[in-house]
N, C-alpha and C. Protein backbone atom coordinates (compact mmCIF):
# COMPACT_ATOMS: atom_id res chain seq x y z
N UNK A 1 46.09 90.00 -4.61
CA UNK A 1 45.72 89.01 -5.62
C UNK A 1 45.47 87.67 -4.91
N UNK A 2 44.21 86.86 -5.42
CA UNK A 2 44.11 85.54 -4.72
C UNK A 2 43.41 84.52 -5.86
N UNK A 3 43.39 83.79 -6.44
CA UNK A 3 42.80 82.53 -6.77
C UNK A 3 41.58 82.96 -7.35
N UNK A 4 40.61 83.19 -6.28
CA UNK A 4 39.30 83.72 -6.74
C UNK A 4 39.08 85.09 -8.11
N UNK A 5 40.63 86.17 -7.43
CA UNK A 5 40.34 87.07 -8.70
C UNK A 5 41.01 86.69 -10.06
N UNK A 6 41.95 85.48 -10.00
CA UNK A 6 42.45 84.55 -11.02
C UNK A 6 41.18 83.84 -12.01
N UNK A 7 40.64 83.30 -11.29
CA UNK A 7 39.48 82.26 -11.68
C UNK A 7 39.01 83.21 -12.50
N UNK A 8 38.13 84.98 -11.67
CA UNK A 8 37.03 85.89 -12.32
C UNK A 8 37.74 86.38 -13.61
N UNK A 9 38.71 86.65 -13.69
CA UNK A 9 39.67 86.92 -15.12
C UNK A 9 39.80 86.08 -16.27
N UNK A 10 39.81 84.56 -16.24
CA UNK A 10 39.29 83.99 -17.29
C UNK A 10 38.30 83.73 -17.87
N UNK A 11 38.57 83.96 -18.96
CA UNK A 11 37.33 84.18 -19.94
C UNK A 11 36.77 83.26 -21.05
N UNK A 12 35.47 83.01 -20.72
CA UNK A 12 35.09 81.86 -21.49
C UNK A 12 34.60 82.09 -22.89
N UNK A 13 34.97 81.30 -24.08
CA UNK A 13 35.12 81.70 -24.89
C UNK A 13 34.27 80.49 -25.81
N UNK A 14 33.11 80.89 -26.15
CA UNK A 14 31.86 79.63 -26.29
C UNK A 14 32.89 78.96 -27.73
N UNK A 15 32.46 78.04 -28.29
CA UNK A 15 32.40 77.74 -29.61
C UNK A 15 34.09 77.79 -30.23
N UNK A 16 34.70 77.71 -29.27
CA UNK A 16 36.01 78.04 -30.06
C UNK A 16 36.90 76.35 -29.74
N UNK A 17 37.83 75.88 -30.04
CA UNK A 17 38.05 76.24 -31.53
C UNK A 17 37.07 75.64 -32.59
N UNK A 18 36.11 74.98 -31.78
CA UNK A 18 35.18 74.12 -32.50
C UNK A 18 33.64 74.07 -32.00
N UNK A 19 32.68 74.34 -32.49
CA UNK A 19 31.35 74.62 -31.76
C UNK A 19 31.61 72.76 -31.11
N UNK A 20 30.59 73.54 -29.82
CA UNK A 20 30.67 73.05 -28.29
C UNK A 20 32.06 72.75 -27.36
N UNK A 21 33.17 73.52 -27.55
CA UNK A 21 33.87 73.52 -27.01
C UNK A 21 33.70 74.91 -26.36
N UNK A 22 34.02 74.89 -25.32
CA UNK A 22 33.75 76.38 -24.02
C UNK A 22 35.61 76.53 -23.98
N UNK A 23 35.79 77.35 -24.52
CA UNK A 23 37.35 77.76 -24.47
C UNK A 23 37.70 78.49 -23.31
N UNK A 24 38.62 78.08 -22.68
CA UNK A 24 39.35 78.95 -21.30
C UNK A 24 40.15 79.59 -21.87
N UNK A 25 39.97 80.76 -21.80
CA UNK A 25 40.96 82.30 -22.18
C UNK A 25 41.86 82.12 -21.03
N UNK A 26 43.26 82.40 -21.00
CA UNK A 26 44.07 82.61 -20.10
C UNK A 26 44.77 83.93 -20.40
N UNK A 27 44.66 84.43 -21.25
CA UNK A 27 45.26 86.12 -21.80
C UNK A 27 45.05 86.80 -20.86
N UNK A 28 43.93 87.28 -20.24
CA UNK A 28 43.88 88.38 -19.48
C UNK A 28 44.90 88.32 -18.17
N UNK A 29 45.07 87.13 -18.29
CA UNK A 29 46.17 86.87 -16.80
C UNK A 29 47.55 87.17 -17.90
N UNK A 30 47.63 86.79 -18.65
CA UNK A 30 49.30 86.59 -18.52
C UNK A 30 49.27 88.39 -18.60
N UNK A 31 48.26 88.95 -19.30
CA UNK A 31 49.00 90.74 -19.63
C UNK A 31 48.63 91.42 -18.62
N UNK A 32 48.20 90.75 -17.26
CA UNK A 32 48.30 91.38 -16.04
C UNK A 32 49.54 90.70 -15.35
N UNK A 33 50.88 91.54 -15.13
CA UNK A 33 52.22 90.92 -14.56
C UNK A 33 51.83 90.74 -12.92
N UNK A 34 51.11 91.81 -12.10
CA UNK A 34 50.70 90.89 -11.02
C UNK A 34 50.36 89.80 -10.64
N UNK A 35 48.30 89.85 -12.03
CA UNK A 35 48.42 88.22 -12.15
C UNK A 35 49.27 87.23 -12.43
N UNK A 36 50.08 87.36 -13.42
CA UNK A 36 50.52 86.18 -13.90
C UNK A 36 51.75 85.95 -12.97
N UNK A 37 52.44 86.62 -12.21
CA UNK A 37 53.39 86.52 -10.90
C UNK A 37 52.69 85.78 -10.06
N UNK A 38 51.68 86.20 -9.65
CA UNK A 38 50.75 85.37 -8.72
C UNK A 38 50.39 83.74 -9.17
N UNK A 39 50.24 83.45 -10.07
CA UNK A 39 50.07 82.17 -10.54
C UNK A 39 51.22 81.13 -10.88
N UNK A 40 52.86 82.54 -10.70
CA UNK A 40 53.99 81.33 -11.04
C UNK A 40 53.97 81.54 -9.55
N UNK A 41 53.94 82.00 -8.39
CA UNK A 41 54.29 81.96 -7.43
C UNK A 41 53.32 80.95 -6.74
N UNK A 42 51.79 80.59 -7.12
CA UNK A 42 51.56 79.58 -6.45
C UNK A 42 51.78 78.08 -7.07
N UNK A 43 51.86 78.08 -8.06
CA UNK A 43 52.68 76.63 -9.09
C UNK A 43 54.13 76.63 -8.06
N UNK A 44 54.82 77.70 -7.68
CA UNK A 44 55.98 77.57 -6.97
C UNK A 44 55.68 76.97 -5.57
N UNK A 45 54.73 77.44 -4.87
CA UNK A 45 54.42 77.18 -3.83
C UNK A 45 54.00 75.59 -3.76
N UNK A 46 53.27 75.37 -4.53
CA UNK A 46 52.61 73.94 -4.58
C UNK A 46 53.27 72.82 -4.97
N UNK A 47 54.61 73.19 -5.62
CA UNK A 47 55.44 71.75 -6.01
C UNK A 47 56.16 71.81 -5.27
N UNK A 48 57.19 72.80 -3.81
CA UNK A 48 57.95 72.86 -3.55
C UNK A 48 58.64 71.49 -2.61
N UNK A 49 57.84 70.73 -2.29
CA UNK A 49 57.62 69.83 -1.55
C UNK A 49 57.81 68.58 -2.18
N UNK A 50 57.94 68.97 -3.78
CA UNK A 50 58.22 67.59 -4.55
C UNK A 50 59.66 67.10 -5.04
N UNK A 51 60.51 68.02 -4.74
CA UNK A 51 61.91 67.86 -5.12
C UNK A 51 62.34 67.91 -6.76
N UNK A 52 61.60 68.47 -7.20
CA UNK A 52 61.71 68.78 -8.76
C UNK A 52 63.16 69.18 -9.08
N UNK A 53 63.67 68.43 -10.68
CA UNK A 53 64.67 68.51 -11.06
C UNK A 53 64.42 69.49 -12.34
N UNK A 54 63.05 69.42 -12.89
CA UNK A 54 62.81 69.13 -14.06
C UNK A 54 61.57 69.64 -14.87
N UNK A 55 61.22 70.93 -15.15
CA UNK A 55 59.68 70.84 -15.65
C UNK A 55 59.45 70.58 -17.13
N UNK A 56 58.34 69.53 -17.38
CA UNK A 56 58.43 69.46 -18.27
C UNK A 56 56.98 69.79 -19.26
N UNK A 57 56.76 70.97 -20.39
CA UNK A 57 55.28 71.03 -20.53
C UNK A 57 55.04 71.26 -22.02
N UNK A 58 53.73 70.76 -22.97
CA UNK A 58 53.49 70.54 -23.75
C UNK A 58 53.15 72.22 -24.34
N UNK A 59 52.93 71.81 -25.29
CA UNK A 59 53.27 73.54 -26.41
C UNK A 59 51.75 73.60 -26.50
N UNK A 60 51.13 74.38 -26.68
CA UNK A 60 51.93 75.82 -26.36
C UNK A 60 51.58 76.31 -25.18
N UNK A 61 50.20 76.57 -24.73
CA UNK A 61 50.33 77.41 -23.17
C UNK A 61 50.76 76.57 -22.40
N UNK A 62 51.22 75.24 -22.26
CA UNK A 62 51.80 74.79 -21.52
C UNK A 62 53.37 75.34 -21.29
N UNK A 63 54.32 75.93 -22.24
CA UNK A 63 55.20 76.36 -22.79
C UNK A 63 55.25 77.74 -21.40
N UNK A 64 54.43 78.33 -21.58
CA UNK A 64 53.92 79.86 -20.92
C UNK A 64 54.14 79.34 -19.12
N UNK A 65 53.84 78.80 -18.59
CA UNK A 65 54.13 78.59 -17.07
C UNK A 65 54.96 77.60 -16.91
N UNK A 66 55.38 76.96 -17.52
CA UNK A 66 56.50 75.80 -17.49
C UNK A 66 57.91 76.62 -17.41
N UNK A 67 57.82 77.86 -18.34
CA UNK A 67 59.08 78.43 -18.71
C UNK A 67 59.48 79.28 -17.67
N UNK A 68 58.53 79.71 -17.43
CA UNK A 68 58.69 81.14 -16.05
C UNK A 68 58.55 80.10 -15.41
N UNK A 69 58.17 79.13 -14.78
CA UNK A 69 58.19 78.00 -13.64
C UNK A 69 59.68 77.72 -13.19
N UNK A 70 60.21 77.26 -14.43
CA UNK A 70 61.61 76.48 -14.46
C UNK A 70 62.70 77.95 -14.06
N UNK A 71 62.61 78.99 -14.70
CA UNK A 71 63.09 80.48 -14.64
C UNK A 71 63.02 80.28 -12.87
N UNK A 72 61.59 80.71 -12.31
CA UNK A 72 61.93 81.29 -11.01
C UNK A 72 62.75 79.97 -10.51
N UNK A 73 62.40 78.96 -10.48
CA UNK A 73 63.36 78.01 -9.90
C UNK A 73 64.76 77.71 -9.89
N UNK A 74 64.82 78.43 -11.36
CA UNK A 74 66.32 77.78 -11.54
C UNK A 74 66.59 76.13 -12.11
N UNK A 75 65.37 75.66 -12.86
CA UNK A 75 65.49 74.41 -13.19
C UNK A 75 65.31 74.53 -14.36
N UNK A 76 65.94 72.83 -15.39
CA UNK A 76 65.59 72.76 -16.24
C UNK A 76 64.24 72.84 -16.97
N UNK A 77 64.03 73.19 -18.41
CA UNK A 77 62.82 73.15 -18.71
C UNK A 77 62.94 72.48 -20.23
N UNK A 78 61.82 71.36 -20.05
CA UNK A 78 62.07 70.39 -21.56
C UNK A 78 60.81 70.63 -21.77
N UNK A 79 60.92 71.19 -23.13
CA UNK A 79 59.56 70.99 -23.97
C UNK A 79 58.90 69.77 -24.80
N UNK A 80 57.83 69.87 -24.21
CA UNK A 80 57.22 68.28 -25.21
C UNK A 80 56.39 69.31 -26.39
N UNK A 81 57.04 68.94 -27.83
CA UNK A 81 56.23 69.67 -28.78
C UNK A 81 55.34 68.56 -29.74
N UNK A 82 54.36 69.30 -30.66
CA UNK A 82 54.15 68.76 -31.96
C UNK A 82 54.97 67.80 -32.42
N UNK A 83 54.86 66.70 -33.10
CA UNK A 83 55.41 65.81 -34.03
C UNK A 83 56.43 66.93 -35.46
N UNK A 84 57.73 66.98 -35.29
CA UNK A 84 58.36 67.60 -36.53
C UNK A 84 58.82 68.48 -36.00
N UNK A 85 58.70 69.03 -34.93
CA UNK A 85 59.49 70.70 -34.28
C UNK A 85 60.63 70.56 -33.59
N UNK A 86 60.63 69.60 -32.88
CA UNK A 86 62.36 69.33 -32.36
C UNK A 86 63.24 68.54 -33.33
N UNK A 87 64.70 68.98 -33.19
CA UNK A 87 65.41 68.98 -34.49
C UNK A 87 66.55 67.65 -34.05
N UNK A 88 66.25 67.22 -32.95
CA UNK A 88 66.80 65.87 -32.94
C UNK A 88 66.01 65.04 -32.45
N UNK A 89 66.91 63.31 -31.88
CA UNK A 89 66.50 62.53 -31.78
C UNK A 89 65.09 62.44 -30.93
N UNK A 90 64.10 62.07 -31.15
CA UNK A 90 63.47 62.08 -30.01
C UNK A 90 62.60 60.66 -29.91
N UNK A 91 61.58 60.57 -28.88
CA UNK A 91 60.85 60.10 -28.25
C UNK A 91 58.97 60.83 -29.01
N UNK A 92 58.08 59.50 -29.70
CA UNK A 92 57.11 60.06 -29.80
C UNK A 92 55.46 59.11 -29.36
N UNK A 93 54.54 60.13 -29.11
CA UNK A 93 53.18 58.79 -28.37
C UNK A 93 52.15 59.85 -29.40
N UNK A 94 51.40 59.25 -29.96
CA UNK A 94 49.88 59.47 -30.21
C UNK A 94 49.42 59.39 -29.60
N UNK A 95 48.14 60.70 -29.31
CA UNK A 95 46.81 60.47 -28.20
C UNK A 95 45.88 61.46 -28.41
N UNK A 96 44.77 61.33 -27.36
CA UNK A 96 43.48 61.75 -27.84
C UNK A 96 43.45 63.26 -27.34
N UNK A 97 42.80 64.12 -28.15
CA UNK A 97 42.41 65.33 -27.81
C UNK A 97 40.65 65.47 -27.63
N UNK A 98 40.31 66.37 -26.79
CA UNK A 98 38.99 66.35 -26.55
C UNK A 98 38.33 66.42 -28.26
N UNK A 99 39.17 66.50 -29.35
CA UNK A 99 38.37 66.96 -30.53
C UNK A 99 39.43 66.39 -31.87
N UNK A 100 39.57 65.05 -31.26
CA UNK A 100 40.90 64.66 -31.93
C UNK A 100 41.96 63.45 -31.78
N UNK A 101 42.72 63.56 -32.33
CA UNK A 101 44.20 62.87 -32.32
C UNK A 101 45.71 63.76 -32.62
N UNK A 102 46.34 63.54 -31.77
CA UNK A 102 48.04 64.05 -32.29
C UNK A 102 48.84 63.83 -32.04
N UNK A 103 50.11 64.15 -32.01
CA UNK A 103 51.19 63.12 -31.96
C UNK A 103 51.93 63.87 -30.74
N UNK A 104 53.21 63.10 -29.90
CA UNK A 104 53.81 64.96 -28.91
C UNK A 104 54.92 63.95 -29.20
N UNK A 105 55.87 64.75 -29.22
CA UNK A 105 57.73 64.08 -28.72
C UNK A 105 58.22 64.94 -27.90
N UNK A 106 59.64 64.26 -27.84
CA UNK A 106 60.52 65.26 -26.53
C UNK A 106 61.74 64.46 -26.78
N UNK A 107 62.71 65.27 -26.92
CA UNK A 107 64.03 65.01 -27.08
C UNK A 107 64.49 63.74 -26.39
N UNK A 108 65.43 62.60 -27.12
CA UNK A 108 65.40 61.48 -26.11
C UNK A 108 66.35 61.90 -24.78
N UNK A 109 67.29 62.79 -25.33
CA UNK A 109 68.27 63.14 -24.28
C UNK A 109 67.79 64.44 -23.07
N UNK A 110 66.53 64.81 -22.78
CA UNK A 110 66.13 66.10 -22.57
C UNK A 110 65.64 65.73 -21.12
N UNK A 111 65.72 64.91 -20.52
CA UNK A 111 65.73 64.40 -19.36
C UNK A 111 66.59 63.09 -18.84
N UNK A 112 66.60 62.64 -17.33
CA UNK A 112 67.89 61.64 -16.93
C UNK A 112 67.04 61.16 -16.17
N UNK A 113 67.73 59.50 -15.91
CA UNK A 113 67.23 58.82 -15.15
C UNK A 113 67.02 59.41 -13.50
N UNK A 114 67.87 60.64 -12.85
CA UNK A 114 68.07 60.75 -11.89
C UNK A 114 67.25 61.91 -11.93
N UNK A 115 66.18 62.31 -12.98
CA UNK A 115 65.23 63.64 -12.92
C UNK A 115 64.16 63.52 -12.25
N UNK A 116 63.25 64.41 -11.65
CA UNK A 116 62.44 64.41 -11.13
C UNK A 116 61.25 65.43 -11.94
N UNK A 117 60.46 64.99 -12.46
CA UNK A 117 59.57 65.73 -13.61
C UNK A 117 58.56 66.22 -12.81
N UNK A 118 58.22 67.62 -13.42
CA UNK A 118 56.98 68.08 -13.11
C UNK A 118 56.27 68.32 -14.44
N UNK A 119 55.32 67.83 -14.81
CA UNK A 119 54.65 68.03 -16.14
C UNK A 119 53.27 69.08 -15.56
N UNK A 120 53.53 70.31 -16.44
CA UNK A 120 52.41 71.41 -16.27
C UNK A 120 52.19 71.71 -17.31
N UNK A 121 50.85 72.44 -17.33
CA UNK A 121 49.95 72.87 -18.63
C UNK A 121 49.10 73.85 -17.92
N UNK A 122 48.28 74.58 -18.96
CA UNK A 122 47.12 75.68 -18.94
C UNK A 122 45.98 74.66 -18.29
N UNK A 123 45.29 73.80 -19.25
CA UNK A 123 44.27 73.22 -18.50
C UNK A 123 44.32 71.51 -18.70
N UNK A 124 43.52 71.30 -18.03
CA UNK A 124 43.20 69.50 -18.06
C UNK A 124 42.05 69.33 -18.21
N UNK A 125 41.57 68.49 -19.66
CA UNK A 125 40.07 68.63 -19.56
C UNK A 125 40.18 66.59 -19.71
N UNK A 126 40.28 65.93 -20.16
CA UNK A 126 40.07 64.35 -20.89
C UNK A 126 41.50 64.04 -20.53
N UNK A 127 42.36 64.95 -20.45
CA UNK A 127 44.00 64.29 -20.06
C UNK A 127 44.77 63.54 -20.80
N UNK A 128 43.99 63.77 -22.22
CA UNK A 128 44.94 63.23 -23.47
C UNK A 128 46.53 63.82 -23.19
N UNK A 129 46.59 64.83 -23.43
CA UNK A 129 48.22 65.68 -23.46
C UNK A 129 48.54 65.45 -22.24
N UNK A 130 48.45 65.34 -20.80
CA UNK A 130 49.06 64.91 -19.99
C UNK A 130 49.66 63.45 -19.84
N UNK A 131 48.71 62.51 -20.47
CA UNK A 131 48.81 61.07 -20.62
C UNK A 131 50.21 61.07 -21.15
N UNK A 132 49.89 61.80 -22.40
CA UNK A 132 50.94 61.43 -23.52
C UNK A 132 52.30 62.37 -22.90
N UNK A 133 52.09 63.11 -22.02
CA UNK A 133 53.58 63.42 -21.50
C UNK A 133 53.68 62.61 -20.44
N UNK A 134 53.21 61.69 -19.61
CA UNK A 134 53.41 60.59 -18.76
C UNK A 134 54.40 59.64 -19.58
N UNK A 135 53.81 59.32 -20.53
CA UNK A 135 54.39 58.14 -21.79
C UNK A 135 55.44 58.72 -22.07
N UNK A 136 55.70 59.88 -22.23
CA UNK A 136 57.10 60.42 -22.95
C UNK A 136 58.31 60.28 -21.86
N UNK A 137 58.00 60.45 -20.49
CA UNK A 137 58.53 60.69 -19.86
C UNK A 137 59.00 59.63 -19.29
N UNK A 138 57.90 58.73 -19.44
CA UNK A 138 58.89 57.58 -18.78
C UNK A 138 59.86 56.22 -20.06
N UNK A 139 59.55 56.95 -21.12
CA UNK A 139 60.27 56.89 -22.51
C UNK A 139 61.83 57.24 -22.12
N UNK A 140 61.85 58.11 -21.47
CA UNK A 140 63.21 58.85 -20.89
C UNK A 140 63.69 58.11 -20.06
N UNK A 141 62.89 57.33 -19.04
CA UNK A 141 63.40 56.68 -17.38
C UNK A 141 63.59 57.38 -16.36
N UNK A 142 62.75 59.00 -16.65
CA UNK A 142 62.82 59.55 -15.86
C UNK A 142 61.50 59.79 -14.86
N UNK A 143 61.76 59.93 -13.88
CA UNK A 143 60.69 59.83 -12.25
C UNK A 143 59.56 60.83 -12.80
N UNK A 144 58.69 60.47 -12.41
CA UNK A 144 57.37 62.02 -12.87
C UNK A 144 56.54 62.08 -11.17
N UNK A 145 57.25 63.08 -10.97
CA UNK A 145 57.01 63.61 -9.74
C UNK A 145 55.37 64.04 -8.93
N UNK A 146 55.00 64.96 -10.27
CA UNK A 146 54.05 65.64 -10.14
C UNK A 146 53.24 66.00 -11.13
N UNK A 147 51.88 66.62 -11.53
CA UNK A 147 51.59 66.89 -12.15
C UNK A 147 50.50 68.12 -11.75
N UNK A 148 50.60 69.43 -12.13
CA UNK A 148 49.85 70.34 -12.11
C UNK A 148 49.20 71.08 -13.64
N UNK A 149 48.37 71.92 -13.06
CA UNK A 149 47.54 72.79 -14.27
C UNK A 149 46.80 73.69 -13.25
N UNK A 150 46.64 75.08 -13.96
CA UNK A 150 46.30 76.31 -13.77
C UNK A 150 44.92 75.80 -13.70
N UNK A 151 44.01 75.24 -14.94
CA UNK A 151 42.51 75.09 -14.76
C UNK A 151 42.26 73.68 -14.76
N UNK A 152 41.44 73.18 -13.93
CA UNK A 152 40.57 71.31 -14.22
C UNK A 152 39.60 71.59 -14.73
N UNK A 153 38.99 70.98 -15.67
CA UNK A 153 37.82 71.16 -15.55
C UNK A 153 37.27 69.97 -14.90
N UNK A 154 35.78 70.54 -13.96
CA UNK A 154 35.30 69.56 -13.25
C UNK A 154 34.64 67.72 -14.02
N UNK A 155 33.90 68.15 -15.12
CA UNK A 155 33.42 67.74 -15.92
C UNK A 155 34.14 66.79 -16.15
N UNK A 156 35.66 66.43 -16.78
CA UNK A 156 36.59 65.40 -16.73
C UNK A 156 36.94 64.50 -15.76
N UNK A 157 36.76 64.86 -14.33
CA UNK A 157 36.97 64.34 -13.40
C UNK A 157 37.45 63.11 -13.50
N UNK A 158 36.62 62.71 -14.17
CA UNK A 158 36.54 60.64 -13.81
C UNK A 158 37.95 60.46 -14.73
N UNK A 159 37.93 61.27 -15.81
CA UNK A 159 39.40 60.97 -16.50
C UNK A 159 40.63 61.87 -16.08
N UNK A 160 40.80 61.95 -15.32
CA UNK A 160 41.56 62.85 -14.37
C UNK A 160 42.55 62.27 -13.48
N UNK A 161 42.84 60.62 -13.87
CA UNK A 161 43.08 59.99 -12.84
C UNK A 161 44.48 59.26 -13.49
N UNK A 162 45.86 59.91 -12.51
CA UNK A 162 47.04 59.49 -12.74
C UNK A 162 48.03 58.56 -12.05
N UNK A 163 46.93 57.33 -11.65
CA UNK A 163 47.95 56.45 -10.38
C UNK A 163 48.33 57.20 -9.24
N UNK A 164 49.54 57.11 -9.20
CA UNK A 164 49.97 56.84 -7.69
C UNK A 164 50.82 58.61 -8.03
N UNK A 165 50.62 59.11 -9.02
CA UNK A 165 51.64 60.36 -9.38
C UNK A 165 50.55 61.67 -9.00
N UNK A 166 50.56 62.03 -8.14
CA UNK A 166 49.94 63.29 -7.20
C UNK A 166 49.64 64.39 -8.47
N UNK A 167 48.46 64.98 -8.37
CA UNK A 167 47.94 65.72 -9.35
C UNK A 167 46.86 66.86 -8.59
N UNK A 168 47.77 68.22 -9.49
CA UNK A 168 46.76 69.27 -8.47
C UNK A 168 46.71 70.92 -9.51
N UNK A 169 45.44 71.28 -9.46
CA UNK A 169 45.40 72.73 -10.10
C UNK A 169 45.00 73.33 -8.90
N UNK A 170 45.39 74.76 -9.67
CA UNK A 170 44.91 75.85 -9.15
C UNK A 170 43.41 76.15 -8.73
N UNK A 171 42.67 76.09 -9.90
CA UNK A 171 41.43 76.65 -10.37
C UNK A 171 40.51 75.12 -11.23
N UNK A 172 39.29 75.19 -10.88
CA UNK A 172 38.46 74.42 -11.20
C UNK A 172 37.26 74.84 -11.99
N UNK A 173 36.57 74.58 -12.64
CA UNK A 173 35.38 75.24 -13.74
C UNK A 173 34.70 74.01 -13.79
């Protein structure tokens, strides 16, 4: 398994959820357990160097490699959800979706000043949902280490851009 047969497995999915949106299928990977081993093992490979305390990733396929991320590691894993789904105190930011607006929170207590965050997701296209887990996170006072995603798209590029906080995918489209 390598990257390249990762990339040929997702599947583009015209018009969804909204005509002119080109949807990245990630299914065919997760119900291949080789693939989807192969993709927590290079997310493993690629942060190892960052001293992570902490992953932290937005719902839902972000949810999907964050969880097995934090699993093989042995680290915590805080979910940033929807506005209304976590059942205590939290932390919340509005922001833009390529087709939109929405709200994300995250528990106020669900990270520490002495954490080291890795915020991951499925893809990065405009970097609304990453933004808004930047904001959440440092809502907390906690360090944001890193930031990865399985797909970039190229096309976003110019909005792709997170300061001084190191940012890297797998796969590019």
């Amino acid at each position: 398994m390598n990257l390249d047969k990762i990339k040929k497995m997702i599947r583009n999915v015209p018009d969804f959820p909204k005509s002119g949106i080109q949807f990245k299928d990630i299914t065919p990977i997760l119900v291949d357990p080789e693939a989807f081993s192969f993709v927590i093992k290079a997310f493993a490979d690629l942060i190892k160097k960052y001293q992570i305390t902490a992953i932290v990733a937005p719902e839902a396929r972000g949810f999907i490699f964050g969880s097995a991320l934090a699993y093989a590691l042995k680290l915590k894993f805080v979910p940033v959800r929807k506005i209304g789904k976590l059942p205590y105190k939290t932390y919340q930011v509005e922001y833009q979706l390529e087709y939109g607006t929405d709200k994300l929170e995250i528990h106020q207590d669900a990270l520490t000043t002495s954490d080291r965050a890795l915020i991951i997701d499925d893809l990065i296209a405009t970097s609304g949902t990453i933004h808004a887990c930047i904001a959440l996170i440092k809502l907390t006072k906690a360090q944001i280490a890193c930031i990865t995603t399985l797909i970039a798209l190229k096309e976003f590029h110019d909005q792709q851009d997170f300061g001084s906080i190191p940012f890297h995918s797998l796969i590019e489209f």
